[in-house]
Protein backbone atom coordinates (compact mmCIF):
# COMPACT_ATOMS: atom_id res chain seq x y z
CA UNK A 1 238.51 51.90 -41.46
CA UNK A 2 239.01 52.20 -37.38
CA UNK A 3 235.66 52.91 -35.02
CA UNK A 4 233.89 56.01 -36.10
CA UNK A 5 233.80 58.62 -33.87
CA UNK A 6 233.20 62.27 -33.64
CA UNK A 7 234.50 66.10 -33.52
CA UNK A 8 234.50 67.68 -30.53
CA UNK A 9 235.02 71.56 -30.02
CA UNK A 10 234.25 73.38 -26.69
CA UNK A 11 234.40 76.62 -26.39
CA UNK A 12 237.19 77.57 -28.78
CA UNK A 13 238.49 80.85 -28.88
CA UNK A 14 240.75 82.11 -31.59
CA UNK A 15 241.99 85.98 -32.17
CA UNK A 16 244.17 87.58 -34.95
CA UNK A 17 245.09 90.84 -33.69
CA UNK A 18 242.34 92.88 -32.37
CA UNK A 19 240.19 90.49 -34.35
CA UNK A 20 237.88 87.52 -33.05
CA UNK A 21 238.23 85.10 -35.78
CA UNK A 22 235.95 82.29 -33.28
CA UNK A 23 234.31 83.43 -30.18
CA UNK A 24 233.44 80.98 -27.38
CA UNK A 25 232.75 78.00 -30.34
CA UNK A 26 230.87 74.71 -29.12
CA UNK A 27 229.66 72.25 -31.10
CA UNK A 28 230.09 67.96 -32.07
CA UNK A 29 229.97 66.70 -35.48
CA UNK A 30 228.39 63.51 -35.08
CA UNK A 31 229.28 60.46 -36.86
CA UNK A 32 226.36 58.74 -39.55
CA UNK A 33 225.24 62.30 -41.23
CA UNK A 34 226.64 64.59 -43.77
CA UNK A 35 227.21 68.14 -41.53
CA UNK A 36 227.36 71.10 -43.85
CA UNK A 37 229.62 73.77 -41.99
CA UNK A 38 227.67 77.28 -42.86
CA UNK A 39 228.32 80.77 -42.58
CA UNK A 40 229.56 84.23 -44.61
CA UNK A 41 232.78 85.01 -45.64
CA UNK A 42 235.03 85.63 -42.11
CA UNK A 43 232.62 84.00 -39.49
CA UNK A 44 235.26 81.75 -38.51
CA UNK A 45 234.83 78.04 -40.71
CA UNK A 46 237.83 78.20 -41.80
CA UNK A 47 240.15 79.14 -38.74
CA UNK A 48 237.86 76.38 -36.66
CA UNK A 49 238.78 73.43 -39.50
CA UNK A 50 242.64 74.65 -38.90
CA UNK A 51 242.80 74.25 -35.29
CA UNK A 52 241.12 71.42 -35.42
CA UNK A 53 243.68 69.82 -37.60
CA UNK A 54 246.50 71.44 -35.27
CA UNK A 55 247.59 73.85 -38.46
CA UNK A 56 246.55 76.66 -35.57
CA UNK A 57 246.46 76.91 -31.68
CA UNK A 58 243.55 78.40 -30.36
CA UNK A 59 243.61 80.89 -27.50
CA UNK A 60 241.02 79.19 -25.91
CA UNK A 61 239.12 75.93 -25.61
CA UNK A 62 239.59 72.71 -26.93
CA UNK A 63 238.86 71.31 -30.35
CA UNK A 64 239.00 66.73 -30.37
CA UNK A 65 238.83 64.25 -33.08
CA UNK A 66 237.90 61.14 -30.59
CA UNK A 67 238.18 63.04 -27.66
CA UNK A 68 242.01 63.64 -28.23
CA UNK A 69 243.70 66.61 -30.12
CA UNK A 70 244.57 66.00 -33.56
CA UNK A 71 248.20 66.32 -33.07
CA UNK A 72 248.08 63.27 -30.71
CA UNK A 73 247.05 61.21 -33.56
CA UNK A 74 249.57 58.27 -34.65
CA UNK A 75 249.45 58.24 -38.49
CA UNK A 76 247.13 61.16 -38.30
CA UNK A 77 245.77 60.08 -42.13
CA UNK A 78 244.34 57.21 -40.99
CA UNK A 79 242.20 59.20 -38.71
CA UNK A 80 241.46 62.17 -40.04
CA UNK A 81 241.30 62.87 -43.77
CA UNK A 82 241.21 66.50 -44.89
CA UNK A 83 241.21 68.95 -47.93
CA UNK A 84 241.35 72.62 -46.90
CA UNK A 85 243.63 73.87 -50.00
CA UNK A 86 243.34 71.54 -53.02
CA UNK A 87 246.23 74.40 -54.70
CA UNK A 88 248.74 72.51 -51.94
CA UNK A 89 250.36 69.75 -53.80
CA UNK A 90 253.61 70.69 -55.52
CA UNK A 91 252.82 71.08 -59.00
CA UNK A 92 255.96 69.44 -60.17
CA UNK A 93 255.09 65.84 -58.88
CA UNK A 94 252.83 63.72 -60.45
CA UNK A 95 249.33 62.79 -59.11
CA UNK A 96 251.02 59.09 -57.83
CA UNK A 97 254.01 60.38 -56.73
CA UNK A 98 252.29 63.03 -54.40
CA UNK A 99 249.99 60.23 -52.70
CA UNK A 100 252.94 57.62 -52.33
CA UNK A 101 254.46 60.06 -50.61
CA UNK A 102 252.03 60.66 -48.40
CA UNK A 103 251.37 57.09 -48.31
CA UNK A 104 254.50 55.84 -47.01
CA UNK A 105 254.92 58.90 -44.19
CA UNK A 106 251.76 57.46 -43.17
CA UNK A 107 252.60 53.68 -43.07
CA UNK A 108 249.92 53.03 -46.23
CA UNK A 109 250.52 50.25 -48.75
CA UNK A 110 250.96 51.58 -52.23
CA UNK A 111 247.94 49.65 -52.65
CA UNK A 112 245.60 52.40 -51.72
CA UNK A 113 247.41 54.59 -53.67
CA UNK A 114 245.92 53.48 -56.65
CA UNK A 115 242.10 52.36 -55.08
CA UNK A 116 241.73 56.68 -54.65
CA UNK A 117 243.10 57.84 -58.08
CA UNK A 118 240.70 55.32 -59.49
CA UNK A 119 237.95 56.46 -56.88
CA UNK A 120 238.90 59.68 -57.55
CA UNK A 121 238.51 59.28 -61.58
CA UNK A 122 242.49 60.39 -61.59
CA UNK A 123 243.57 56.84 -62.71
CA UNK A 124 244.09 58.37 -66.42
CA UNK A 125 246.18 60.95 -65.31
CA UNK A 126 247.59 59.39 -62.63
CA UNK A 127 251.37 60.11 -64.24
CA UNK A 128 250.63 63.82 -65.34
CA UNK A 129 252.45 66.40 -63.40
CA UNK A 130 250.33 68.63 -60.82
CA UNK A 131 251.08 71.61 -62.73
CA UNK A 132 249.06 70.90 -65.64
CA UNK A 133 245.93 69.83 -63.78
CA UNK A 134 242.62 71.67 -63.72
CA UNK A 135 241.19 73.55 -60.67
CA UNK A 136 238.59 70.45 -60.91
CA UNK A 137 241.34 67.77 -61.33
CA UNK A 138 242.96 69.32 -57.99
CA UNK A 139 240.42 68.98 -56.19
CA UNK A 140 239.97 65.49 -57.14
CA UNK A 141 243.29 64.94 -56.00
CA UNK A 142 243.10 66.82 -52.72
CA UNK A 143 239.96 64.28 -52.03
CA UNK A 144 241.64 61.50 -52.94
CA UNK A 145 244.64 62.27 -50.34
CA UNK A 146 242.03 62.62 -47.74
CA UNK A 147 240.68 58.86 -48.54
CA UNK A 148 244.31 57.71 -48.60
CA UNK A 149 244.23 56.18 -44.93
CA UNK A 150 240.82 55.36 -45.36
CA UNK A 151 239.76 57.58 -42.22
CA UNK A 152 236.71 57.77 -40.00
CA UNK A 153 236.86 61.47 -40.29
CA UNK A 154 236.87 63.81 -42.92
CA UNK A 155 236.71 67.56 -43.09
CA UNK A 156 236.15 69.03 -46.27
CA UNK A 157 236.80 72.64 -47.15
CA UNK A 158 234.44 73.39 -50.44
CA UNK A 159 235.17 69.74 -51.98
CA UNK A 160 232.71 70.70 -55.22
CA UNK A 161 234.82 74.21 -56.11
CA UNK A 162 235.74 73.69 -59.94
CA UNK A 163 234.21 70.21 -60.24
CA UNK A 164 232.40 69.77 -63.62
CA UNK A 165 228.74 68.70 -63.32
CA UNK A 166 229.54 64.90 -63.54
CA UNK A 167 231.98 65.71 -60.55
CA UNK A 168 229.62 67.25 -58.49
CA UNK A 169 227.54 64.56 -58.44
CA UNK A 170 230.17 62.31 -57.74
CA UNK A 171 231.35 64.43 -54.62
CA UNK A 172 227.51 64.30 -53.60
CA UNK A 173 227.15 60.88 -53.78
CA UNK A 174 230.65 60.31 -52.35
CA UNK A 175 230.06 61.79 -48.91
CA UNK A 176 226.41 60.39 -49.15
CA UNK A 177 228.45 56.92 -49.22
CA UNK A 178 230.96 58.03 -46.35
CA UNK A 179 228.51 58.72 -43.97
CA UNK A 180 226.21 55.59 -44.56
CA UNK A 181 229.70 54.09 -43.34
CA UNK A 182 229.39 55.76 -40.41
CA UNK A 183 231.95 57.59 -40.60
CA UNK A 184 231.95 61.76 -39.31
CA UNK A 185 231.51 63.85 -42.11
CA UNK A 186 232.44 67.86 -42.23
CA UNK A 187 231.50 70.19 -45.36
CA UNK A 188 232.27 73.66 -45.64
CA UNK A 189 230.66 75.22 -48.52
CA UNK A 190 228.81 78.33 -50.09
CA UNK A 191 226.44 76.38 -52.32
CA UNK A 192 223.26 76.48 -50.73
CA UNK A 193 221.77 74.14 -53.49
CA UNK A 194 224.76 71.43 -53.03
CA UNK A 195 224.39 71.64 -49.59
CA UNK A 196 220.43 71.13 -49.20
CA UNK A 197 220.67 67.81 -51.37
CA UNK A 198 223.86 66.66 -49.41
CA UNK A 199 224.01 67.89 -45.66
CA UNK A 200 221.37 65.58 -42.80
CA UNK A 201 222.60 68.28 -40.29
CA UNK A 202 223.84 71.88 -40.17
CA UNK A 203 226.29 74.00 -38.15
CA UNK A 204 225.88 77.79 -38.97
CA UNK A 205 228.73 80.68 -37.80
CA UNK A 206 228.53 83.77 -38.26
CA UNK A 207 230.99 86.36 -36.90
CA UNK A 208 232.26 83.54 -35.47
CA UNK A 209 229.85 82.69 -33.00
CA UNK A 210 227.43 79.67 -33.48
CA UNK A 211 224.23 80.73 -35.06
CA UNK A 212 222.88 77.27 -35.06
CA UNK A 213 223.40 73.67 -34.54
CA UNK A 214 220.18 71.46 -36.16
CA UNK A 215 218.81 69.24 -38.48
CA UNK A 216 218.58 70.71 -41.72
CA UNK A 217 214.36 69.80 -41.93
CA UNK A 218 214.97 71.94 -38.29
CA UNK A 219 216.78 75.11 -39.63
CA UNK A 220 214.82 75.38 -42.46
CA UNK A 221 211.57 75.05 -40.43
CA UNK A 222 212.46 77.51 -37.88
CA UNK A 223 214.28 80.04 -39.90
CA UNK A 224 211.17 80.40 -42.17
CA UNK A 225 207.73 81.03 -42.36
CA UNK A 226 204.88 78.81 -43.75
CA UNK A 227 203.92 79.15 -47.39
CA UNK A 228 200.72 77.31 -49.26
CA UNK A 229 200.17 77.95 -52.97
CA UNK A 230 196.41 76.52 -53.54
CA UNK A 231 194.79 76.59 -57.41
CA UNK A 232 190.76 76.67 -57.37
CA UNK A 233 187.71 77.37 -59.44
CA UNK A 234 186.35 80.44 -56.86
CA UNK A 235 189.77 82.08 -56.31
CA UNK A 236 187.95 85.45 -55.51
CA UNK A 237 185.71 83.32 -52.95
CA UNK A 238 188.78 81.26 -51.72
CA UNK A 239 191.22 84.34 -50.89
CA UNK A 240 187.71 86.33 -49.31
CA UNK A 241 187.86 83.51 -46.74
CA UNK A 242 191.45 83.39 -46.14
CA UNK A 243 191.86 87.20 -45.74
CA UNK A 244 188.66 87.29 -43.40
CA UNK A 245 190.90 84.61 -40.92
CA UNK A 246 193.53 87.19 -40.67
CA UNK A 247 195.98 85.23 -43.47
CA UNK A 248 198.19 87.33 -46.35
CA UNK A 249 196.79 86.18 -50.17
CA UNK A 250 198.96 87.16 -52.99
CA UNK A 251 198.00 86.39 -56.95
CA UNK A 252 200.47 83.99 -58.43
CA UNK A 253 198.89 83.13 -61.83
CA UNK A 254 195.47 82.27 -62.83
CA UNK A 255 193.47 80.61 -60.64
CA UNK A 256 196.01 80.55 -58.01
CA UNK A 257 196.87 81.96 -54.67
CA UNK A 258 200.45 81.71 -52.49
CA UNK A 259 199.48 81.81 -48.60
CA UNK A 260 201.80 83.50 -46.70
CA UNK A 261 201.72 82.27 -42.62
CA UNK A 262 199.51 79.39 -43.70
CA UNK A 263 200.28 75.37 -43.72
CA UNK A 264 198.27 72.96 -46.11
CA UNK A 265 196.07 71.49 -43.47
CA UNK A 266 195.03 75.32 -42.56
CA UNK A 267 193.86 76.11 -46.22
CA UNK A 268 192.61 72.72 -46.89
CA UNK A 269 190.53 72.69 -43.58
CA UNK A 270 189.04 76.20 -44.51
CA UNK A 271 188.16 75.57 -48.21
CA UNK A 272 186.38 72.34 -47.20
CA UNK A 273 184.13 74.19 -44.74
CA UNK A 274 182.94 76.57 -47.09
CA UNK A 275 182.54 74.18 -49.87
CA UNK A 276 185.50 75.66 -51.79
CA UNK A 277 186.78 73.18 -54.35
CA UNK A 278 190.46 73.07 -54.59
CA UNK A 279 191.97 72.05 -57.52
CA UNK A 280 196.03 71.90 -56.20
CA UNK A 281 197.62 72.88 -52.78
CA UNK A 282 201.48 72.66 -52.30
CA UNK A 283 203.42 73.56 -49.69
CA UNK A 284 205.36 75.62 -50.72
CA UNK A 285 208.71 75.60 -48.64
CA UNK A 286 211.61 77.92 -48.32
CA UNK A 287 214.50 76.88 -49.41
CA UNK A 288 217.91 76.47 -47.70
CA UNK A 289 219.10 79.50 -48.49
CA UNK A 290 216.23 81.97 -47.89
CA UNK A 291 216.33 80.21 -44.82
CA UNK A 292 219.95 80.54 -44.41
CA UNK A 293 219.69 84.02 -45.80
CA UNK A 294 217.22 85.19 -43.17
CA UNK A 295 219.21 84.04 -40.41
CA UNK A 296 222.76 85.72 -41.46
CA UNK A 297 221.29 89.18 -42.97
CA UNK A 298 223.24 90.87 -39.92
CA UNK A 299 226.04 88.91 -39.58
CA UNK A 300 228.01 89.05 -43.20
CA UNK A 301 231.06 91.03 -42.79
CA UNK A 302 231.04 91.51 -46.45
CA UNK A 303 228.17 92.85 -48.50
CA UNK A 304 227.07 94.57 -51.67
CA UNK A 305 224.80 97.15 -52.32
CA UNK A 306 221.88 96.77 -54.48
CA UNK A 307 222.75 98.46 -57.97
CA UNK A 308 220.30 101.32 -58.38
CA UNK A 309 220.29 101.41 -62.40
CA UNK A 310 220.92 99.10 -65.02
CA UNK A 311 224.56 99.16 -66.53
CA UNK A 312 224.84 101.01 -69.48
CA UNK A 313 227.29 99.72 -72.52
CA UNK A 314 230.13 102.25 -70.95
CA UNK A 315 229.80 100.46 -67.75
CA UNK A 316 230.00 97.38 -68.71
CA UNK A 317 233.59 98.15 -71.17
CA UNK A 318 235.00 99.67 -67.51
CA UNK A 319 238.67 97.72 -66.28
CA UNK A 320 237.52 95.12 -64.93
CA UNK A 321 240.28 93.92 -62.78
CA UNK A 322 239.65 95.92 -59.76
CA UNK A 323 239.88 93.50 -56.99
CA UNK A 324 237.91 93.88 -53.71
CA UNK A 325 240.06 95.05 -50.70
């Protein structure tokens, strides 16, 4: 592996049409950390991972991999490793044949050919044409190409879509791995859940515009508001005192009471000067995606309304291969 380094975009610009795809974009992905790559559907992730892998030119601005443009890369694999369509490889190769070739265009031994389809858990099938792979098995593949020249970089374009649970954690623990390397990780992805057990730091788009640029403890701390959930044996005496110091007390089972605007210390400090005995208090933090939620309600170019009923049986026998345009 060659010196870690980082991605660099400044203020890249990109329009289709009379459409801004990325607007003014600035941002570093630093080496060390897992950075999840957030946003809706069309604020711009995509188009920025394309030009900066050169597959696009931007109208505007600059985007680096070690402070030179992708394109300027020597035996680009060994820099940058990628997977932005895993539905790429032509299906009538077979899994080897597809990464010797990109091997040798490359200047790779052969050699690391086979250390990624065993990596990758493709070793089995490494003679099986492309064709008959699963969407999962694809995507294994497309993540083994971008190990082949055992980059610094990676960018990864939703590396977990059609994994199986066993290959989920594997892709977890994977880029866990890649970054204790020091090496830059990129992850573009829609799973909230994935993302909050994999990603250290977080770049959010929306409309494509940067929405934020944090830690994820960060984001989720300032796109949120404090919760407490507190258990006692004087819940009516409890939420009296919290409601007299201005605070919001909801019921959430017997005995208990969630806190809204409140932190532990704030609770625990109060019940302890009134000789309140609490029983349990948790803090009870939002999650990823309310917090991601919260901070892209207006930005989503795509969104569905609420159904107002329940579907009846005649609903739910309607064609259901309308498509959304």
């Amino acid at each position: 592996m060659t010196t870690a380094t980082s991605i660099d975009v400044h203020e890249l610009t990109k329009d289709y049409g009379s459409v801004r795809a990325v607007d003014g974009l600035t941002f570093r992905v630093e080496p060390g950390r897992v950075t999840g790559f957030l946003g809706p559907n069309g604020a711009g992730k995509s188009t920025t991972m394309r030009m900066v892998l050169g597959l696009d030119r931007p109208d505007s601005g600059t985007a680096t991999v070690g402070d030179r443009p992708y394109r300027e890369h020597d035996e680009p694999l060994r820099h940058v490793g990628a997977l932005l369509d895993a539905g790429a490889a032509h299906g009538a190769r077979t899994a080897r044949d597809h990464l010797l070739c990109l091997a040798l265009s490359n200047r790779l031994p052969a050699s690391r050919v086979d250390a990624v389809l065993e990596e990758s858990g493709l070793a089995a099938a490494a003679k099986r044409r492309i064709r008959t792979f699963s969407l999962g098995m694809r995507q294994r593949l497309g993540i083994a190409a971008a190990l082949l020249g055992d980059p610094p970089v990676l960018m990864l374009d939703e590396p977990a879509n059609g994994l199986d649970p066993e290959g989920i954690i594997w892709i977890r623990t994977l880029m866990k791995r890649l970054a204790g390397e020091g090496r830059t990780v990129l992850v573009s992805s829609h799973l909230m859940a994935e993302t909050a057990l994999t990603a250290d730091h977080l770049v959010v788009l929306g409309r494509g515009r940067l929405l934020a640029d944090m830690s994820m403890e960060a984001f989720i701390r300032e796109h949120s508001r404090p919760r407490v959930r507190v258990r006692t044996t004087e819940p009516e005496r409890l939420r009296a005192e919290l409601t007299r110091t201005g605070l919001t007390v909801e019921p959430d089972g017997p005995d208990h009471w969630t806190v809204d605007g409140a932190t532990p210390e704030q609770v625990g400090t109060l019940a302890a000067q009134h000789g309140i005995p609490v029983l349990e208090l948790v803090d009870d933090k939002a999650s990823l995606e309310q917090a991601y939620l919260r901070l892209t309600a207006d930005e989503a170019e795509f969104t569905a309304s609420a159904p107002t009923s329940a579907p009846t049986s005649e609903d739910e026998n309607v064609n259901t291969t309308k498509q959304e345009v």
